[in-house]
C-alpha atoms as a PDB file:
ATOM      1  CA  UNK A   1     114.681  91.948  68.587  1.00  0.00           C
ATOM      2  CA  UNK A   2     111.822  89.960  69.252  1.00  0.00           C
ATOM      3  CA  UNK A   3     113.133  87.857  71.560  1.00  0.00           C
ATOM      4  CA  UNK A   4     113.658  90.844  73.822  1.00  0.00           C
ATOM      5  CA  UNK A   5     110.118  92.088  73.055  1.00  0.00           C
ATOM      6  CA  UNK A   6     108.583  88.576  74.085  1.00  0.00           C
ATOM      7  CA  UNK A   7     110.966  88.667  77.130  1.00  0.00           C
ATOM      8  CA  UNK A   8     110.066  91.745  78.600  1.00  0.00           C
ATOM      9  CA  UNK A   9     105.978  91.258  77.435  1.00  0.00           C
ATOM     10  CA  UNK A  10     106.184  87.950  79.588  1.00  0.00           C
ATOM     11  CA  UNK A  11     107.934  89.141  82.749  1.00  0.00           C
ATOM     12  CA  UNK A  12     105.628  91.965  82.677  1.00  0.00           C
ATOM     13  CA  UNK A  13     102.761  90.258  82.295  1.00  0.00           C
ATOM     14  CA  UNK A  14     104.221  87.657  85.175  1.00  0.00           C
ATOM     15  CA  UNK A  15     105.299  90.267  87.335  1.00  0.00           C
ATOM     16  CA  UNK A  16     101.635  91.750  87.084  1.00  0.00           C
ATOM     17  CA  UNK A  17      99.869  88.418  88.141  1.00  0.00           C
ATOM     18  CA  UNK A  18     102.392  88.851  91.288  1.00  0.00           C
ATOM     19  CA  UNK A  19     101.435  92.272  92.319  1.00  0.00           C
ATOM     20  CA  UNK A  20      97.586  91.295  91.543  1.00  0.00           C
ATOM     21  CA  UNK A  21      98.048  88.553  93.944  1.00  0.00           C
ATOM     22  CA  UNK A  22      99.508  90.849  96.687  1.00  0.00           C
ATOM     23  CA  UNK A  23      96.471  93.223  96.853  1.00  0.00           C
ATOM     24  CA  UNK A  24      92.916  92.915  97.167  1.00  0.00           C
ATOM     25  CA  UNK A  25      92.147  95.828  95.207  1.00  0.00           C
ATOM     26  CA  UNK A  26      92.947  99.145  92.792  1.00  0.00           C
ATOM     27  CA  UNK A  27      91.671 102.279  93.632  1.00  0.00           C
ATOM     28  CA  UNK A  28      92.116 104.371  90.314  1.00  0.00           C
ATOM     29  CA  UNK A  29      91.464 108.513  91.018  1.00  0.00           C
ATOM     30  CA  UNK A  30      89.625 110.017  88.599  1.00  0.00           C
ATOM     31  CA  UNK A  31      90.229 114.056  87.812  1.00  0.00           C
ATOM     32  CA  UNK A  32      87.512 115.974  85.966  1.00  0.00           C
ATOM     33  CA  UNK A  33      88.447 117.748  82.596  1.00  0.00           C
ATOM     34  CA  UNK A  34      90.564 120.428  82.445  1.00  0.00           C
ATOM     35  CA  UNK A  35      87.391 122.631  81.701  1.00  0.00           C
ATOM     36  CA  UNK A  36      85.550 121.446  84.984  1.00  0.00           C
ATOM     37  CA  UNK A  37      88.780 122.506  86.751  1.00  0.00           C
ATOM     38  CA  UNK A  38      88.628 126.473  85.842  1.00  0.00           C
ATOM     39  CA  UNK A  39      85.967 127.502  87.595  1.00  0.00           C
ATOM     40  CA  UNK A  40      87.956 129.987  89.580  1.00  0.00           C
ATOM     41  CA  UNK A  41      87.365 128.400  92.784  1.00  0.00           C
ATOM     42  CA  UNK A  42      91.355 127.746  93.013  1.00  0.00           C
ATOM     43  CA  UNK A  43      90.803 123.943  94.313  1.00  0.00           C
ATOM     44  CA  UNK A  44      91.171 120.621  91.976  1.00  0.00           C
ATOM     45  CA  UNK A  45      87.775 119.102  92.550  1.00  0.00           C
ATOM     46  CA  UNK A  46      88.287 115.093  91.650  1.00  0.00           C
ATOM     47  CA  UNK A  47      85.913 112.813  90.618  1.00  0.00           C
ATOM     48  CA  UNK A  48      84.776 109.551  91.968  1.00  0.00           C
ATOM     49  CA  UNK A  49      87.162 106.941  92.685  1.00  0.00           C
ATOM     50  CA  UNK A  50      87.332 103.688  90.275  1.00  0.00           C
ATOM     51  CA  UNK A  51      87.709 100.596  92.168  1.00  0.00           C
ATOM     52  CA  UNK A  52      88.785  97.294  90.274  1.00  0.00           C
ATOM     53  CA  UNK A  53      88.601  94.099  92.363  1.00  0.00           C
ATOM     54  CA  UNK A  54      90.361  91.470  90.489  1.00  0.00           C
ATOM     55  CA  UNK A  55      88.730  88.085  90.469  1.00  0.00           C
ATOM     56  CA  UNK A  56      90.810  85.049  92.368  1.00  0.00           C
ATOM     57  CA  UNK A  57      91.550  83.464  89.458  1.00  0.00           C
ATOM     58  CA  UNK A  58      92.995  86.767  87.799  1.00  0.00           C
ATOM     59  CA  UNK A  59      96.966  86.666  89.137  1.00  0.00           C
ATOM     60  CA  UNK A  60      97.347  82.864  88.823  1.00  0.00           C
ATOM     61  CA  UNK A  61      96.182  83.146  85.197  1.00  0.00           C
ATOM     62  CA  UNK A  62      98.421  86.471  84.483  1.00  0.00           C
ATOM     63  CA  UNK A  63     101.719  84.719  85.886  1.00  0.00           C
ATOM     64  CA  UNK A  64     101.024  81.314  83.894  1.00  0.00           C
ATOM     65  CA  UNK A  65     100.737  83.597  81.052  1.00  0.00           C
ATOM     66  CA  UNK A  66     103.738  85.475  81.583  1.00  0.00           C
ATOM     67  CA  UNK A  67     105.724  82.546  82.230  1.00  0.00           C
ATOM     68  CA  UNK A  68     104.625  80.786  78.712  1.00  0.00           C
ATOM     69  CA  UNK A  69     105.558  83.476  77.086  1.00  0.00           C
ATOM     70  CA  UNK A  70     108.846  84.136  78.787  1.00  0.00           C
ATOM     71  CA  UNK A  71     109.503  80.452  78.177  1.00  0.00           C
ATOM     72  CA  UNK A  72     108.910  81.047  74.622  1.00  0.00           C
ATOM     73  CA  UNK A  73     110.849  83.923  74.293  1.00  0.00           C
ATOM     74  CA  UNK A  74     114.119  81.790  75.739  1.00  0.00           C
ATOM     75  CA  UNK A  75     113.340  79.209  72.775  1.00  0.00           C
ATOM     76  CA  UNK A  76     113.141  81.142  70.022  1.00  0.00           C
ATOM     77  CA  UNK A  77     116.547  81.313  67.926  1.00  0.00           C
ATOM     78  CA  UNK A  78     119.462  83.843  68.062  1.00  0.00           C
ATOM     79  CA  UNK A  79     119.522  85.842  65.002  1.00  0.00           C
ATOM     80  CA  UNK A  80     123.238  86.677  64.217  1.00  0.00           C
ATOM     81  CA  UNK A  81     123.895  88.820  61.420  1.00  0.00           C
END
């Protein structure tokens, strides 16, 4: 069980420093509460737009990480019961 937790934890993480070092950056939409949204006008007004640069170092760290720990998970024992 853990081995397939570390597994998937480290080619997520790995596959994440990929993707980070295929864009430049994340533009996350924001939508205002449902509360904001009922004011009878009919159209979903949305908030401002979050934008997260990553630094340069960012992806290089995330798929060292995810490769240790994918490494790790392939070297930790098979429990047979």
């Amino acid at each position: 069980m853990s081995r397939a937790f570390f597994l998937a934890v480290g080619l997520f993480v790995m596959f994440l420093g990929v993707q980070t070092l295929g864009v430049q950056r994340f533009v996350l939409k924001a939508h205002d509460p449902p509360a904001a949204r009922a004011s009878g006008s009919g159209a979903a007004a949305a908030g401002p737009n979050k934008v997260l640069e990553p630094p340069p170092w960012a992806p290089w760290s995330l798929m060292a990480t995810g490769a240790v720990v994918s490494l790790y998970a392939v070297t930790l024992p098979i429990n047979r019961k």
